[in-house]
C-alpha atoms as a PDB file:
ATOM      1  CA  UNK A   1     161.532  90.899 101.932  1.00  0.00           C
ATOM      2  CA  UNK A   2     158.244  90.994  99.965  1.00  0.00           C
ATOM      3  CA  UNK A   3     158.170  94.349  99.209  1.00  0.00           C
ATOM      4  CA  UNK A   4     161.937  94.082  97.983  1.00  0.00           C
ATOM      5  CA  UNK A   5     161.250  91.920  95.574  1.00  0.00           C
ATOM      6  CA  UNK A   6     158.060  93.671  94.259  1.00  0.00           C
ATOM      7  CA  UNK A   7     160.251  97.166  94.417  1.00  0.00           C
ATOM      8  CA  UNK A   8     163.055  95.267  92.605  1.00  0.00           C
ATOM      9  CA  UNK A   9     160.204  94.025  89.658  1.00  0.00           C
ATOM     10  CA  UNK A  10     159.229  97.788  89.398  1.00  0.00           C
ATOM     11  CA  UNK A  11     162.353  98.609  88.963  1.00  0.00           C
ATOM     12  CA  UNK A  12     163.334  96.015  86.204  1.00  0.00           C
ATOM     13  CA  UNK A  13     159.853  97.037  84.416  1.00  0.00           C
ATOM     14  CA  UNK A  14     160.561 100.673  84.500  1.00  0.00           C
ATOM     15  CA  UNK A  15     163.788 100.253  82.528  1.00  0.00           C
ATOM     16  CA  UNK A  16     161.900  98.367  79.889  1.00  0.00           C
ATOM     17  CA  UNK A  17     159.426 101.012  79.927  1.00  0.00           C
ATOM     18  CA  UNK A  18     161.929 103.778  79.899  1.00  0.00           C
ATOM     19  CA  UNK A  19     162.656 102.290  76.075  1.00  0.00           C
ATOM     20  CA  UNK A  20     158.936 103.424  75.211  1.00  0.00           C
ATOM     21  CA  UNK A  21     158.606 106.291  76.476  1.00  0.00           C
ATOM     22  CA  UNK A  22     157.968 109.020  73.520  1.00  0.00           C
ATOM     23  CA  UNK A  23     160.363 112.104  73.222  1.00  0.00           C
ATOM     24  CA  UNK A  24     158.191 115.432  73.902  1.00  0.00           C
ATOM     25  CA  UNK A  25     159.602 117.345  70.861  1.00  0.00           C
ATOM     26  CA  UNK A  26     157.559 120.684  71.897  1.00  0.00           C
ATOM     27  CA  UNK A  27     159.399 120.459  75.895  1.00  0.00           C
ATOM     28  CA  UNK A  28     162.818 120.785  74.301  1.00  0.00           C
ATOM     29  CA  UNK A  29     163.190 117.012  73.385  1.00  0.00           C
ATOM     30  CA  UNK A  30     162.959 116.158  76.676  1.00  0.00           C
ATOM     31  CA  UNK A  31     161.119 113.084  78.563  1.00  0.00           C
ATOM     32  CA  UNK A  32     160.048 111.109  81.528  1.00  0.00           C
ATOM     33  CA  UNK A  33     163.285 109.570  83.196  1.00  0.00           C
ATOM     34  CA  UNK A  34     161.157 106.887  84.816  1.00  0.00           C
ATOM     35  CA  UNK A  35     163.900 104.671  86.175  1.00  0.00           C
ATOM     36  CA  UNK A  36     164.966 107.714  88.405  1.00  0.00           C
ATOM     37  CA  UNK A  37     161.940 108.299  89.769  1.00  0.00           C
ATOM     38  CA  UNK A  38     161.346 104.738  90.719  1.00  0.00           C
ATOM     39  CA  UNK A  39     164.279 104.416  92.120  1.00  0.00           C
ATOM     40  CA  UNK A  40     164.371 107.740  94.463  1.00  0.00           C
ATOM     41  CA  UNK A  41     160.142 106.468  95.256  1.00  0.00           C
ATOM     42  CA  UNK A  42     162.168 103.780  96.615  1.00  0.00           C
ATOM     43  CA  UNK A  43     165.007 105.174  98.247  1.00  0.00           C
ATOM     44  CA  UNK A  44     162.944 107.008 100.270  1.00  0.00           C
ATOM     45  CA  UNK A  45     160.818 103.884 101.285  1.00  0.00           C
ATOM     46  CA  UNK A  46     164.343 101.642 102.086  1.00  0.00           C
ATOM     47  CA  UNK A  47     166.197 101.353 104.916  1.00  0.00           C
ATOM     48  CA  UNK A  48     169.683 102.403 104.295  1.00  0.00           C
ATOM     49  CA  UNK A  49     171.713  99.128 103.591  1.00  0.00           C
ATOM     50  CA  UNK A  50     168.663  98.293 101.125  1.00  0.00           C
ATOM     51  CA  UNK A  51     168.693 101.671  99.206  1.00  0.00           C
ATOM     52  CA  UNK A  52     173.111 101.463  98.511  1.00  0.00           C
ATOM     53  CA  UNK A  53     171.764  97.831  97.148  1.00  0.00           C
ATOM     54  CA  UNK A  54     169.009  99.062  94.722  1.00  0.00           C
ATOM     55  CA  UNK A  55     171.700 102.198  93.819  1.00  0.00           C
ATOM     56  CA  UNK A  56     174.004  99.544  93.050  1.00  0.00           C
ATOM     57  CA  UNK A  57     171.549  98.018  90.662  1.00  0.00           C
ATOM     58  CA  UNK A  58     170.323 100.964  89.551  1.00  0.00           C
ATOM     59  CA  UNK A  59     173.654 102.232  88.541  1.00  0.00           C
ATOM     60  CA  UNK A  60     174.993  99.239  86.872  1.00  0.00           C
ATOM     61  CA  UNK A  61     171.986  98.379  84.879  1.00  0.00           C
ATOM     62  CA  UNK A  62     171.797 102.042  83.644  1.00  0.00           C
ATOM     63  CA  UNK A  63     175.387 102.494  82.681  1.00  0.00           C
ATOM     64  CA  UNK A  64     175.322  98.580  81.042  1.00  0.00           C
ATOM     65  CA  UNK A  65     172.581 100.787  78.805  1.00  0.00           C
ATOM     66  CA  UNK A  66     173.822 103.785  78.372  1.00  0.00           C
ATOM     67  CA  UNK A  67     177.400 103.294  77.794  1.00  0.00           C
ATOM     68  CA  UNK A  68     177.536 102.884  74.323  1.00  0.00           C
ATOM     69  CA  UNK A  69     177.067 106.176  72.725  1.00  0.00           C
ATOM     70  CA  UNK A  70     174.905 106.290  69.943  1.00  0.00           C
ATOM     71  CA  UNK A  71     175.840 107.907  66.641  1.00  0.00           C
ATOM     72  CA  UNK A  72     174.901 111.824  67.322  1.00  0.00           C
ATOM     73  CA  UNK A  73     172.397 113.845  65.102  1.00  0.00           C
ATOM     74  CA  UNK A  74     173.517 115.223  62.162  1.00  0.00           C
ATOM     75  CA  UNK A  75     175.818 118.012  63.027  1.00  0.00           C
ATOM     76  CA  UNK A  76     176.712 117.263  66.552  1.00  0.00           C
ATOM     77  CA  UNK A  77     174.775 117.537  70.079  1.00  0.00           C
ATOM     78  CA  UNK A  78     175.226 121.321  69.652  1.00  0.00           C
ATOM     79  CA  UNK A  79     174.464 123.460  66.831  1.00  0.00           C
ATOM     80  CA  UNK A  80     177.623 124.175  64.743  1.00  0.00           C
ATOM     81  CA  UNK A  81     179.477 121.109  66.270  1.00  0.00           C
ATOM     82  CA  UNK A  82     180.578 118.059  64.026  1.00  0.00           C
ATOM     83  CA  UNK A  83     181.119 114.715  66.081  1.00  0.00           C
ATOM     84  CA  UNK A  84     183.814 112.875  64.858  1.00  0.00           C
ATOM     85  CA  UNK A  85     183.515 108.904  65.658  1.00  0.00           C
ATOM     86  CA  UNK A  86     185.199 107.260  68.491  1.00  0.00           C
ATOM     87  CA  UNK A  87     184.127 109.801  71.433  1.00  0.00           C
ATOM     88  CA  UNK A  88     185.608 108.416  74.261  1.00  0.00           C
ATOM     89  CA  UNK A  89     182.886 106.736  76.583  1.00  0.00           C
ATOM     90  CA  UNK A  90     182.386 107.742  80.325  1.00  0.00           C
ATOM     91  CA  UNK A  91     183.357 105.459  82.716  1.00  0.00           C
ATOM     92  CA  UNK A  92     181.848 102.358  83.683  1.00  0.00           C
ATOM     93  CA  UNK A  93     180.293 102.823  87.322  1.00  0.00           C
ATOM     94  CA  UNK A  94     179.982 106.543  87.291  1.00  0.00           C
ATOM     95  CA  UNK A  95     175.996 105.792  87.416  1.00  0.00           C
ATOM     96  CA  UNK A  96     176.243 104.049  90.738  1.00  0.00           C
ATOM     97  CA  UNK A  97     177.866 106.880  92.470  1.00  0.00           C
ATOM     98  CA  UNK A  98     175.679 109.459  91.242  1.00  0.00           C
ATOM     99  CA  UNK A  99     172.514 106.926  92.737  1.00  0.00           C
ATOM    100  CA  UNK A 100     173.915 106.244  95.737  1.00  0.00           C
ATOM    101  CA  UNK A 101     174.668 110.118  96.752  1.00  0.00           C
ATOM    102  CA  UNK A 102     170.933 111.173  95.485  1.00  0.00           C
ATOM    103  CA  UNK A 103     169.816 108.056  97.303  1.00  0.00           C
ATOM    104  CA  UNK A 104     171.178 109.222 100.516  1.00  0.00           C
ATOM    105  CA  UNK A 105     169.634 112.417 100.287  1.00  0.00           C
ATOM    106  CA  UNK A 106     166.396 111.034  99.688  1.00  0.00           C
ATOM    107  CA  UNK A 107     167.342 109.077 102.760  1.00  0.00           C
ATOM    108  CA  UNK A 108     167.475 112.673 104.803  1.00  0.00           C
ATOM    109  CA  UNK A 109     164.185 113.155 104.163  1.00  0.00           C
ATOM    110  CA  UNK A 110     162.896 109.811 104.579  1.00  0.00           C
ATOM    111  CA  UNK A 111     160.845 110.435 107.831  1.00  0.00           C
ATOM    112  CA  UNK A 112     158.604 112.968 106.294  1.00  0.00           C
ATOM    113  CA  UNK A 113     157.934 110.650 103.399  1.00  0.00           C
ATOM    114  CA  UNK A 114     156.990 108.100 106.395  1.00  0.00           C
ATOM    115  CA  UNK A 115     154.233 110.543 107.944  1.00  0.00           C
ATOM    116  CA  UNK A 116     153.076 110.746 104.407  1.00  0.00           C
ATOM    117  CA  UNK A 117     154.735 114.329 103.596  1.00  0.00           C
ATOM    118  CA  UNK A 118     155.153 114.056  99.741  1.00  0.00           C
ATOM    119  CA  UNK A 119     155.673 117.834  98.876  1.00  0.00           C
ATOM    120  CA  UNK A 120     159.654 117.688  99.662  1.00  0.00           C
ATOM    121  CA  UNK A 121     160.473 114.052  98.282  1.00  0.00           C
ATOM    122  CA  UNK A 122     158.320 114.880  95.120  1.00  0.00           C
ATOM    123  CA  UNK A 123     160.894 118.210  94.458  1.00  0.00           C
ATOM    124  CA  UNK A 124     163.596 116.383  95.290  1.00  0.00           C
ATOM    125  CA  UNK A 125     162.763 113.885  92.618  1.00  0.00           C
ATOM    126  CA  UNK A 126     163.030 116.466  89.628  1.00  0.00           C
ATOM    127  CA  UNK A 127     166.037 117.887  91.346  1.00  0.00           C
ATOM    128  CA  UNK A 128     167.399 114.387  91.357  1.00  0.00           C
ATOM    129  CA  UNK A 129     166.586 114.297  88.073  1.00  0.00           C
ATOM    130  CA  UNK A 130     168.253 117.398  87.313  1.00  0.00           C
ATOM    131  CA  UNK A 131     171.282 116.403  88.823  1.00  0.00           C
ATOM    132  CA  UNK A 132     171.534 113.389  87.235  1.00  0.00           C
ATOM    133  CA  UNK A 133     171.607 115.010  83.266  1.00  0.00           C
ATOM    134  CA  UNK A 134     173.705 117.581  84.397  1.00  0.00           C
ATOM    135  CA  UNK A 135     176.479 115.425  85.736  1.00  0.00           C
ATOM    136  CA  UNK A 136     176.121 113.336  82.658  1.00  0.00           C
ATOM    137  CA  UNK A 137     176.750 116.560  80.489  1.00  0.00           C
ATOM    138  CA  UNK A 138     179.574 118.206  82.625  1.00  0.00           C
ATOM    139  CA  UNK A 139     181.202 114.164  82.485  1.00  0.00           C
ATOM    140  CA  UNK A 140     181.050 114.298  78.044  1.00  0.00           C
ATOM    141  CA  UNK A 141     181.885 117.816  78.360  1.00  0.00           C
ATOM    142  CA  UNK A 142     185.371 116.836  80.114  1.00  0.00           C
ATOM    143  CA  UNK A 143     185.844 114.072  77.581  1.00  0.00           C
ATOM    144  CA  UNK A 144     185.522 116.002  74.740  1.00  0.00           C
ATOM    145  CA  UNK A 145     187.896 118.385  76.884  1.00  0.00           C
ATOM    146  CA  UNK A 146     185.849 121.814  76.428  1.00  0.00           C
ATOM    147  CA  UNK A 147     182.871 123.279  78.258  1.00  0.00           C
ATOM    148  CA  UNK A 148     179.943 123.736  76.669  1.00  0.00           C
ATOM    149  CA  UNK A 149     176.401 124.611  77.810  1.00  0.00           C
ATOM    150  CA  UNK A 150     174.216 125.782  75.479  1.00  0.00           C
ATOM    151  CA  UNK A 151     170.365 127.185  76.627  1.00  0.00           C
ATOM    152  CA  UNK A 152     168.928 124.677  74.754  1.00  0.00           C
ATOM    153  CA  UNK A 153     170.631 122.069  77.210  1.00  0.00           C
ATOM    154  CA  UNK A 154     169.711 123.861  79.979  1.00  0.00           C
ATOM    155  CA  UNK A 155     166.181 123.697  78.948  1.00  0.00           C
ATOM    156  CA  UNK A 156     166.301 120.121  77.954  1.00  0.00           C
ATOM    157  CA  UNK A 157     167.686 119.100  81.836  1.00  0.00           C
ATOM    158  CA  UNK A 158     165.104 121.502  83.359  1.00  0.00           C
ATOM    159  CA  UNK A 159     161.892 120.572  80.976  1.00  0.00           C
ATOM    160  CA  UNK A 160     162.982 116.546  81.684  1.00  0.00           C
ATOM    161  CA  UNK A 161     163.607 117.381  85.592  1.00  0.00           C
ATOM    162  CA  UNK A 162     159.963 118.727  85.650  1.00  0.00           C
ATOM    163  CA  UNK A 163     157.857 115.990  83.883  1.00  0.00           C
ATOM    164  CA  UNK A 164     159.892 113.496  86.014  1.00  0.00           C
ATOM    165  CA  UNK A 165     158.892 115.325  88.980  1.00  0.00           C
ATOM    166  CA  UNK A 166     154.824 115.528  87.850  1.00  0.00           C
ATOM    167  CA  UNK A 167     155.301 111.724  87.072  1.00  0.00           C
ATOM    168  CA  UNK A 168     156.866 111.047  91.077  1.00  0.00           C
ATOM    169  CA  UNK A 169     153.694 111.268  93.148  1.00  0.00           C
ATOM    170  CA  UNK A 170     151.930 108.375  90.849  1.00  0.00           C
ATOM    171  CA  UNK A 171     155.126 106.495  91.617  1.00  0.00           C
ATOM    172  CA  UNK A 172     154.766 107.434  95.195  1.00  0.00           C
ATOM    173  CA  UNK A 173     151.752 105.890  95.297  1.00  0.00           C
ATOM    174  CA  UNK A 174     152.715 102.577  93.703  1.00  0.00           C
ATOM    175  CA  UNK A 175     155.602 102.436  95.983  1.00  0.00           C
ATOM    176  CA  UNK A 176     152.567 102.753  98.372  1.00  0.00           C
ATOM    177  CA  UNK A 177     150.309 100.354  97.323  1.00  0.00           C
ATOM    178  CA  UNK A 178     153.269  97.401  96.727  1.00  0.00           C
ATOM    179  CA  UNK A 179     154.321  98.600 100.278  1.00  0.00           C
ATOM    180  CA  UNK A 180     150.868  97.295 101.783  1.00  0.00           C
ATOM    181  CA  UNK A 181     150.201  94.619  99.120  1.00  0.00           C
ATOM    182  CA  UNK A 182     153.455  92.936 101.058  1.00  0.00           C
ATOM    183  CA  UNK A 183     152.286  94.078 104.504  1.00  0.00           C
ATOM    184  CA  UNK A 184     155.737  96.191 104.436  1.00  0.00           C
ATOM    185  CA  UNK A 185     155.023  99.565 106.901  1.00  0.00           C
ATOM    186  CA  UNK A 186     156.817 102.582 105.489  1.00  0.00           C
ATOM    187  CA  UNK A 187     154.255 105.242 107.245  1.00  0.00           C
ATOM    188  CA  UNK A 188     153.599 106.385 110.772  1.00  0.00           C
ATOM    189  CA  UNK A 189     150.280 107.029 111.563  1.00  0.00           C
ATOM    190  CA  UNK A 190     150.086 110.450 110.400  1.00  0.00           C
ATOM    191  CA  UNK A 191     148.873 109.620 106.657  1.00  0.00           C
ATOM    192  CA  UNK A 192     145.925 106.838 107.845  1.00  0.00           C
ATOM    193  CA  UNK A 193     144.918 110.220 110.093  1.00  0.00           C
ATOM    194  CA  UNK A 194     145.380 112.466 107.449  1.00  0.00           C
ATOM    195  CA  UNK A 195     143.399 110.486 104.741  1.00  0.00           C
ATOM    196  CA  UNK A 196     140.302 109.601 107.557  1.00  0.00           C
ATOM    197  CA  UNK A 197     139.134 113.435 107.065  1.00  0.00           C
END
């Protein structure tokens, strides 16, 4: 229950650093989606029943943030497009589904994470990641009723996919530590025997 509570904290203190995280303006605009990558660190540390809870959470706090849609840069999200106000807004709970499938894929590979077999969870974070800003686009793309899907886009989702994936094994490591700072076992012995030699 400990290490619930000190996963949930995480969690509440990623999306509050999420809001000061810098833009990379060189990588396409892109940056560290931090709140993913907590929660999929902790997806694949949760049993089942506990990772649908923290997808819930997840999903509600980031729509609650994201839902408004802030006034687009001069000229539109693409180049040569003019926004006009009062875009309709995606719907309310879309988030949770999205973390709750990516969470139960994270929960596939959940026993390798627990013989300390990062190489596979840490992908799957950026492809996560990926997932997640691409489903986002595709949902204002069938709002605005037209597909669009400009390079630049495509570079933005991949260049934020990748520094959210080279962020995921310091998370993984948190995730550790909190794990044995509330005497919570995630691992078989395989990583003790792997970090003896």
């Amino acid at each position: 229950m400990m290490f619930c509570v000190l996963l949930a904290v995480t969690l509440a203190l990623s999306f509050l650093a999420q809001e000061f995280l810098p833009v990379v303006t060189w990588a396409y605009e892109a940056r560290v989606l931090l709140v993913p990558v907590v929660f999929f660190a902790g997806a694949a540390a949760l049993p089942f029943p506990l990772m649908l809870v923290f997808a819930f959470a997840t999903g509600f706090v980031w729509d609650a943030r994201h839902l408004v849609i802030e006034a687009a840069p001069a000229g539109g999200w693409f180049p040569g497009e003019v926004i006009e106000a009062g875009l309709p807004s995606p719907s309310f709970g879309y988030s949770i589904l999205l973390y709750g499938l990516l969470g139960s894929l994270m929960q596939g590979i959940r026993p390798l994470f627990r013989r300390g077999r990062w190489e596979l969870p840490v992908l799957l974070c950026g492809i996560g990641t990926a997932i997640l800003l691409t489903a986002e686009h595709l949902w204002f793309c069938f709002l605005r009723g037209r597909f669009f899907f400009p390079e630049e886009i495509a570079l933005h989702i991949g260049t934020t996919a990748l520094l959210s994936m080279m962020l995921s094994p310091i998370i993984f490591f948190l995730v550790h530590c909190l794990s044995q700072l509330a005497g919570y076992r995630i691992r078989y012995d395989g990583l003790a025997l792997r970090r003896a030699w």
